[in-house]
Protein backbone atom coordinates (compact mmCIF):
# COMPACT_ATOMS: atom_id res chain seq x y z
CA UNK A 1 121.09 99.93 141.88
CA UNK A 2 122.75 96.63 142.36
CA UNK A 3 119.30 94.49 141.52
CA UNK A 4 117.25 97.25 141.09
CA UNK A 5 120.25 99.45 139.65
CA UNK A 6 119.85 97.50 136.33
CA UNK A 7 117.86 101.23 135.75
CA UNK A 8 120.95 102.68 133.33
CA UNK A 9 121.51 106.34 134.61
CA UNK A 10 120.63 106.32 137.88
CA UNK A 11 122.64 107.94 140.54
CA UNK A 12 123.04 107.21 143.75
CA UNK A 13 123.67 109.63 146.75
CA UNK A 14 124.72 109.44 150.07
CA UNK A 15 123.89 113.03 151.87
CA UNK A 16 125.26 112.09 155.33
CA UNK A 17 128.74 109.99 155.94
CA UNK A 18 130.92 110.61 159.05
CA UNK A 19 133.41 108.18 157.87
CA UNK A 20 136.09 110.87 157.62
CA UNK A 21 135.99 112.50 160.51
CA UNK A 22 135.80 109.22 162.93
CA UNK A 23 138.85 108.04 160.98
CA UNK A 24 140.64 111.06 162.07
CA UNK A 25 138.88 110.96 165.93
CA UNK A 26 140.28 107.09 166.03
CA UNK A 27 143.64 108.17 164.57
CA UNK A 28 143.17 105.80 161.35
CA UNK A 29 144.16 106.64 157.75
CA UNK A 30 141.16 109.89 156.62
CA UNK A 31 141.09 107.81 153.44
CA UNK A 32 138.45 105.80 152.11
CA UNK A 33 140.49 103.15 150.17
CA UNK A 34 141.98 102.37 153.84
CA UNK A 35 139.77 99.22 153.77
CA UNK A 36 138.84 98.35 157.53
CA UNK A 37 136.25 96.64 158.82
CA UNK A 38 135.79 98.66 161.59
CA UNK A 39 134.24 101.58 159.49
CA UNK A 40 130.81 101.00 157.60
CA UNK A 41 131.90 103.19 153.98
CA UNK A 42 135.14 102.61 152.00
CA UNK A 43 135.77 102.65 148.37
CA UNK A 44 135.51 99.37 147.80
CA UNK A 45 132.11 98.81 149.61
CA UNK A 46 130.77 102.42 147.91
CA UNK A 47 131.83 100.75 144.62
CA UNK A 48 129.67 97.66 145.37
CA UNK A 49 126.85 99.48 146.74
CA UNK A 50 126.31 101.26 143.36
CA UNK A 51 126.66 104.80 145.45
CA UNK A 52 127.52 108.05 142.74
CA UNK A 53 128.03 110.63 145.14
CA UNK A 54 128.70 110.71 148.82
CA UNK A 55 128.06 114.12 151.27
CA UNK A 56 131.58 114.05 153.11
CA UNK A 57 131.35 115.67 156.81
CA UNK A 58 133.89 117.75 157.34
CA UNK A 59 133.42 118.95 160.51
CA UNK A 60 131.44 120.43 163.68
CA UNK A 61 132.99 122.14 166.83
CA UNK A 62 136.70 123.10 165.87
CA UNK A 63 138.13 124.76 163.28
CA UNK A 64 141.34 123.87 163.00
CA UNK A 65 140.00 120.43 162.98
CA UNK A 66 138.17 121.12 159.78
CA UNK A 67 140.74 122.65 158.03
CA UNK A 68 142.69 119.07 158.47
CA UNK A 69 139.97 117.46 157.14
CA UNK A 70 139.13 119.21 154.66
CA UNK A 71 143.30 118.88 153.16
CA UNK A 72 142.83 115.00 153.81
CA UNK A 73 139.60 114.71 151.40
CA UNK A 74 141.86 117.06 149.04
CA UNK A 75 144.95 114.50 149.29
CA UNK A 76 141.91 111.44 149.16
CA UNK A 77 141.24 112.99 145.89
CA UNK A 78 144.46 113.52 144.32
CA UNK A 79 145.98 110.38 145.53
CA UNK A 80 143.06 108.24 143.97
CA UNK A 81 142.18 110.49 140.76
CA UNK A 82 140.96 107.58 138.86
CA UNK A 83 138.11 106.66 141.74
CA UNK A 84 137.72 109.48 143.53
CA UNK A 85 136.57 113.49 142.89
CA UNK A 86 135.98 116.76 145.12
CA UNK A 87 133.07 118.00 143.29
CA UNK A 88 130.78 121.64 144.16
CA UNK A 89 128.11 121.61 141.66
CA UNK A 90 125.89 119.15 140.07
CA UNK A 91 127.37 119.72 136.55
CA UNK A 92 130.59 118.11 138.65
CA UNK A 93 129.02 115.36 139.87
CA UNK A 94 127.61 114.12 137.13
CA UNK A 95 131.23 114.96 135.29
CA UNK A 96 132.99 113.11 137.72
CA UNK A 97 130.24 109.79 137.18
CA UNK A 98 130.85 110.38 133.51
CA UNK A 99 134.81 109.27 134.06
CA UNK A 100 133.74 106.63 136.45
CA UNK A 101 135.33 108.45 139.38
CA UNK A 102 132.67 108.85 142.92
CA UNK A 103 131.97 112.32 143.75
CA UNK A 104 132.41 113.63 147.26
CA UNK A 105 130.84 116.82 148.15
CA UNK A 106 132.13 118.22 151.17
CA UNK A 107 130.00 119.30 154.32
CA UNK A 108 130.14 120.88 157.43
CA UNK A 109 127.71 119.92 160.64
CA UNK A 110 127.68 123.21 162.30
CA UNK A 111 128.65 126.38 162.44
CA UNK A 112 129.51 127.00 166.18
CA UNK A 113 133.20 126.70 165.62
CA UNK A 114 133.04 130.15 163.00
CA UNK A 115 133.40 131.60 166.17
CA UNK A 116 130.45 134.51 164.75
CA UNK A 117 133.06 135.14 162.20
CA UNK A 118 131.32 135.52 158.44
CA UNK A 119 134.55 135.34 157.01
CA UNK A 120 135.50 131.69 158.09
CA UNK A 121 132.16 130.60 156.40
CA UNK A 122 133.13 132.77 153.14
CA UNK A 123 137.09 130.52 153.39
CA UNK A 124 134.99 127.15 153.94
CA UNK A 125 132.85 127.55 151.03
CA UNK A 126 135.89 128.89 149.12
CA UNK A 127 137.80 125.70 150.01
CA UNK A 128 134.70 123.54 148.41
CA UNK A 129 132.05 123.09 151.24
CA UNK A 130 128.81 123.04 149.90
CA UNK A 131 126.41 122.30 152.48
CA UNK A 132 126.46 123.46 156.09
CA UNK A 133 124.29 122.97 158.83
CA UNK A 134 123.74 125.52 161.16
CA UNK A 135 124.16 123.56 164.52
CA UNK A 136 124.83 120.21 165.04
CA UNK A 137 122.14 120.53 168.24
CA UNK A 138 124.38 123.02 171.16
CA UNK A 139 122.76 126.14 172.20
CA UNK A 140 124.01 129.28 173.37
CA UNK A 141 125.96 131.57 171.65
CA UNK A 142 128.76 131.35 169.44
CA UNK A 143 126.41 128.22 168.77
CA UNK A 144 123.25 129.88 166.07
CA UNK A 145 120.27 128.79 167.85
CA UNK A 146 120.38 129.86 171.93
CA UNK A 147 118.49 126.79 173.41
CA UNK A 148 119.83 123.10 172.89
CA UNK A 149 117.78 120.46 170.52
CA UNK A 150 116.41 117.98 172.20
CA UNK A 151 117.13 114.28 171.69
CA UNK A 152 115.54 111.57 172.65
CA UNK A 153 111.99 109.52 172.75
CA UNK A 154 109.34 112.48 173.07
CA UNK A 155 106.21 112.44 173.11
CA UNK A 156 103.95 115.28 170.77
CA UNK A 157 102.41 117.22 173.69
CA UNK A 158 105.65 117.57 174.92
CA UNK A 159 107.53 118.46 171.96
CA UNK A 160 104.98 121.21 170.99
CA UNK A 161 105.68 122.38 174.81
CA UNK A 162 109.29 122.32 173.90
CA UNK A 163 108.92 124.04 171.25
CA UNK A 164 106.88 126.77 172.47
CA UNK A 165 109.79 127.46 175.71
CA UNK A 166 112.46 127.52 172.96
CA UNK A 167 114.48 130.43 171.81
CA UNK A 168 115.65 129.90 167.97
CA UNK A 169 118.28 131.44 165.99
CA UNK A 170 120.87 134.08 166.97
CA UNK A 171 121.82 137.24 164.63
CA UNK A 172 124.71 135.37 163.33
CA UNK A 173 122.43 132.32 162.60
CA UNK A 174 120.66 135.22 160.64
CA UNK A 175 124.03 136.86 159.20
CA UNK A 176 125.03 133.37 157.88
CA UNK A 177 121.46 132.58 156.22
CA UNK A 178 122.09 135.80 154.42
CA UNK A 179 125.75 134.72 152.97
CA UNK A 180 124.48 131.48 152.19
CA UNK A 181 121.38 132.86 150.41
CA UNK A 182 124.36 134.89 148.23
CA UNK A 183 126.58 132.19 148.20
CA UNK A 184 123.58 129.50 146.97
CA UNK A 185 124.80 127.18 149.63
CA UNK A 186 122.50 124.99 151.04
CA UNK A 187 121.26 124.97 154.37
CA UNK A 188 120.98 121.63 156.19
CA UNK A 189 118.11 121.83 159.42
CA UNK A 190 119.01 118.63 160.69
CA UNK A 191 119.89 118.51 164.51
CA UNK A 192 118.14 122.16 164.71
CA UNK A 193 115.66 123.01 167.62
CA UNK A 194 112.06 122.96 166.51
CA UNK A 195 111.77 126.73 167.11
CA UNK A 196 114.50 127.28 165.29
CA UNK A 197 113.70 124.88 162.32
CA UNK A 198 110.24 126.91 161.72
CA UNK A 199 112.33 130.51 161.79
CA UNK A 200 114.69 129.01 159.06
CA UNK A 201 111.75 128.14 156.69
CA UNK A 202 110.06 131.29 156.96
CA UNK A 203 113.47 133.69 156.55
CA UNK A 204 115.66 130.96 154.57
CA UNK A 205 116.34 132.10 151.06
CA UNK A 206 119.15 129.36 150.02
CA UNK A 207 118.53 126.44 149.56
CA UNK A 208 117.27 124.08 152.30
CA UNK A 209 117.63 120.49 153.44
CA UNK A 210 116.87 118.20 156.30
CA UNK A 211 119.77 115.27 155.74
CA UNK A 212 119.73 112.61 157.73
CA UNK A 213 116.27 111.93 160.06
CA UNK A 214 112.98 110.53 160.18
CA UNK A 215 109.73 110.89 159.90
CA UNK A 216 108.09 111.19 163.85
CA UNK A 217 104.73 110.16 162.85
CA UNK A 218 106.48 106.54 162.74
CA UNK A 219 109.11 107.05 165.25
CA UNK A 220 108.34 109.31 167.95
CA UNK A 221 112.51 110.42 167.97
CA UNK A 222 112.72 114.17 168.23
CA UNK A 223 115.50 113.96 164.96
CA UNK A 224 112.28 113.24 162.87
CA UNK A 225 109.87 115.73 161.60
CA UNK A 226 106.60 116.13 162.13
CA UNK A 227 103.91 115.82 158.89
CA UNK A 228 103.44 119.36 159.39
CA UNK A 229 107.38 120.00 159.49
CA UNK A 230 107.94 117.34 156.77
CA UNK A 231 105.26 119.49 154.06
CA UNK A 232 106.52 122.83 155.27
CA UNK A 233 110.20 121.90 154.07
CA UNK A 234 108.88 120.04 150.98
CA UNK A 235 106.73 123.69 149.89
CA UNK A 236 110.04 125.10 150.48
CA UNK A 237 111.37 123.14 147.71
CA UNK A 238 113.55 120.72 150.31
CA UNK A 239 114.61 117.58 150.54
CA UNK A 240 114.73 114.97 153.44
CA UNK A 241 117.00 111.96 153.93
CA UNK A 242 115.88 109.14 155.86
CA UNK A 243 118.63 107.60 158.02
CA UNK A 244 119.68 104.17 158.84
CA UNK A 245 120.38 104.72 162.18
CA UNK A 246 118.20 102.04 163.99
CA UNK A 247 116.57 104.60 166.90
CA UNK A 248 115.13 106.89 164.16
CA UNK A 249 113.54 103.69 162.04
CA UNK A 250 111.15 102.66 164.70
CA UNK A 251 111.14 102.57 168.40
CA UNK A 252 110.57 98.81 169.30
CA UNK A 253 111.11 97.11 165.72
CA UNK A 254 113.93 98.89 163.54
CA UNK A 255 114.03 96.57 160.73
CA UNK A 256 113.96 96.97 156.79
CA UNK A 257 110.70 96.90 156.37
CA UNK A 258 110.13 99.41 158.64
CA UNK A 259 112.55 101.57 156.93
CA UNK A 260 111.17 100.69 154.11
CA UNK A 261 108.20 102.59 156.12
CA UNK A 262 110.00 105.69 156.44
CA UNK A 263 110.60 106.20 152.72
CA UNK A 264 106.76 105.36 151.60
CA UNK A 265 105.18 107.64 154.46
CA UNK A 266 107.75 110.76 153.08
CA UNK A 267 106.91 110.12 149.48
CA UNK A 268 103.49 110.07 150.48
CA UNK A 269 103.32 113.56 152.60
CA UNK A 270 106.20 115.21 151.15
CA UNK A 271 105.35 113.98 147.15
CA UNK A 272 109.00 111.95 145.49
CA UNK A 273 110.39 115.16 144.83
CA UNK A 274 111.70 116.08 147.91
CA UNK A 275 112.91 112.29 149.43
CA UNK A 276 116.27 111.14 149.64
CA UNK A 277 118.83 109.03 151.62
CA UNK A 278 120.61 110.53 153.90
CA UNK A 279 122.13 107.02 155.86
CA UNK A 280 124.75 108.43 158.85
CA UNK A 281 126.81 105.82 157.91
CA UNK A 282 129.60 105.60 160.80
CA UNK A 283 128.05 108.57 162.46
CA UNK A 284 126.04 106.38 165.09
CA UNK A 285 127.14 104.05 168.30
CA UNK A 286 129.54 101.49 167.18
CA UNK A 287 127.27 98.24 168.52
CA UNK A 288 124.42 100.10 167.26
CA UNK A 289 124.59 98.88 163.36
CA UNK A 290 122.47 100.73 161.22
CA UNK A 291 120.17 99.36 158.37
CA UNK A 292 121.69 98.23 156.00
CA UNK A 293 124.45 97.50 157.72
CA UNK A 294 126.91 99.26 155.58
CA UNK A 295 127.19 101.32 152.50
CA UNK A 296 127.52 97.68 150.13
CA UNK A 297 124.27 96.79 151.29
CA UNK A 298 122.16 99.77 149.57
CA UNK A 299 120.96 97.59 146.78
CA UNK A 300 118.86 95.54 149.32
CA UNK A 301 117.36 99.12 150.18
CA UNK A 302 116.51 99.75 146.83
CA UNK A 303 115.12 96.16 145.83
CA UNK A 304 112.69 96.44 149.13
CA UNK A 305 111.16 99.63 147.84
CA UNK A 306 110.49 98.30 145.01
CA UNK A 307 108.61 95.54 145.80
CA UNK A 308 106.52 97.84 148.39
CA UNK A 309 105.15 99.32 144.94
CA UNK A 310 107.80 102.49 144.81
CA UNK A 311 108.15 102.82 140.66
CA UNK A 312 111.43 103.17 139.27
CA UNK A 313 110.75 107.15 138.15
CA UNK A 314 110.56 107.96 142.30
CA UNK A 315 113.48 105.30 142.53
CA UNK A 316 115.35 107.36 140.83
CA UNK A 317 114.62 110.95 142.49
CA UNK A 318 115.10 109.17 145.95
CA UNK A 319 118.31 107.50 145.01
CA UNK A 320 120.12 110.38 144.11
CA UNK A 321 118.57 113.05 141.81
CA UNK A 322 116.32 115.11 144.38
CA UNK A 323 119.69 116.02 146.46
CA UNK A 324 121.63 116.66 143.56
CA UNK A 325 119.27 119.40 142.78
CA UNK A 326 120.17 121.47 145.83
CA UNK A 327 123.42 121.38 144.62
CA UNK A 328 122.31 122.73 141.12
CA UNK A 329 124.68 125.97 140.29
């Protein structure tokens, strides 16, 4: 892991980039080899940052958005078959490693522009998505939860009051749990309502996630989860990925150290099982860097956790191995 990645066979995953779709937003090239500064991932940078696999969003709100997104990751692909792979299972990733090409796994941030249509979930996981939120934080329906997730500084009397006024998920939220339980796709809770995060654990019977967040007993952001939230996800056999972005690391000091922080407190509540990095890379305000600063830095990451006393075994099931398993076929 660049320093640390000296560790032959590790793999390194990314399970939250929005580097495609705010190429296409900003009009630029949806191709990671475009190499421009403005963006915080390309191929070059991925190469240097040691990263395996990278969790492609591939989009949100609208559809036929998607759908273009989705043929540029294809075109990516095929264009640059010697670097770069669509893969769906973790027998494909590891393939794809094997010929020294980076694995993208495509995912998709909410489910509000299905339109409560099971079918365009069935054609999205046909077309390779493999992991789907089910909101990316809207309520009301076609959304899948009916009250909006709150976001912002909150304090924990108020978020259990939140919580408590909140409606969860709709009966499509419940139609598409069932699909995905057949399907064996992965369910990601990030940007979920609290009320709707708890209903998902207890009825959820596909896989589940929480990709890109915190941990709110070190940054009172509602986008982390509580302890309580953090062990309830871990029994369920998921996995969490701390982000980079600077607002979930700590409120008044974001800093590597104190993300650095993040990762020991989850390994501690959760076990190193069920850790993992989930970075947001260009998915946050544009003067708002996140750290590391971009996807080259990681080794930094990894060399700081190891000298906090992480050992190379949970190295290696945080850097990449504990969200591969999700994707286990």
């Amino acid at each position: 892991m660049c320093a640390e990645r000296s560790m032959e066979e590790t793999l390194v995953l990314d399970a939250h980039c929005d580097s495609l779709i705010l190429r296409h937003v900003r009009g630029d090239p949806v191709d990671l080899t475009d190499e421009n500064p403005v963006y915080q991932v390309d191929l070059s940078r991925l190469r240097k940052g040691g990263v395996d696999c990278l969790f492609c969003m591939v989009g949100d709100y609208d559809l036929g958005q998607s759908s273009v997104l989705i043929d540029a990751a294809y075109e990516m692909c095929r264009m640059h078959a010697d670097d770069l792979q669509i893969c769906r299972t973790a027998s494909e990733v590891r393939a794809a490693n094997a010929g020294g090409r980076i694995a993208i796994v495509l995912t998709i941030e909410g489910q509000k522009m299905l339109g409560e249509r099971i079918e365009h979930l069935r054609n999205l996981h046909r077309l390779g998505v493999r992991v789907a939120n089910l909101t990316h934080g809207g309520g009301g329906r076609p959304e899948l939860q009916y009250d909006v997730s709150y976001f912002g500084f909150i304090a924990p009397q108020e978020r259990e009051s939140l919580r408590r006024q909140s409606k969860g998920l709709t009966p499509f939220a419940w139609e598409a749990l069932a699909e995905m339980a057949r399907l064996r796709m992965p369910v990601d809770l990030a940007h979920i309502n609290d009320a709707a995060f708890w209903e998902v654990l207890d009825i959820a019977e596909c896989p589940v996630c929480y990709t890109h967040g915190c941990c709110y007993a070190l940054c009172p952001h509602s986008r982390g989860l509580t302890d309580e939230m953090m062990v309830a996800l871990a029994a369920k056999g998921g996995v969490m990925g701390i982000a980079f972005y600077r607002k979930f690391i700590h409120q008044t000091d974001p800093s590597l150290d104190r993300l650095c922080d993040q990762f020991v407190h989850a390994i501690e509540v959760m076990g190193p099982d069920h850790v993992g990095i989930g970075s947001d890379f260009d998915g946050t305000e544009r003067l708002l860097y996140p750290i590391p600063e971009d996807v080259s830095q990681l080794g930094i990451l990894f060399e700081a956790l190891g000298k906090r006393g992480v050992d190379k075994v949970t190295l290696r099931k945080l850097a990449g191995d504990n969200f591969l398993r999700i994707l286990e076929a």
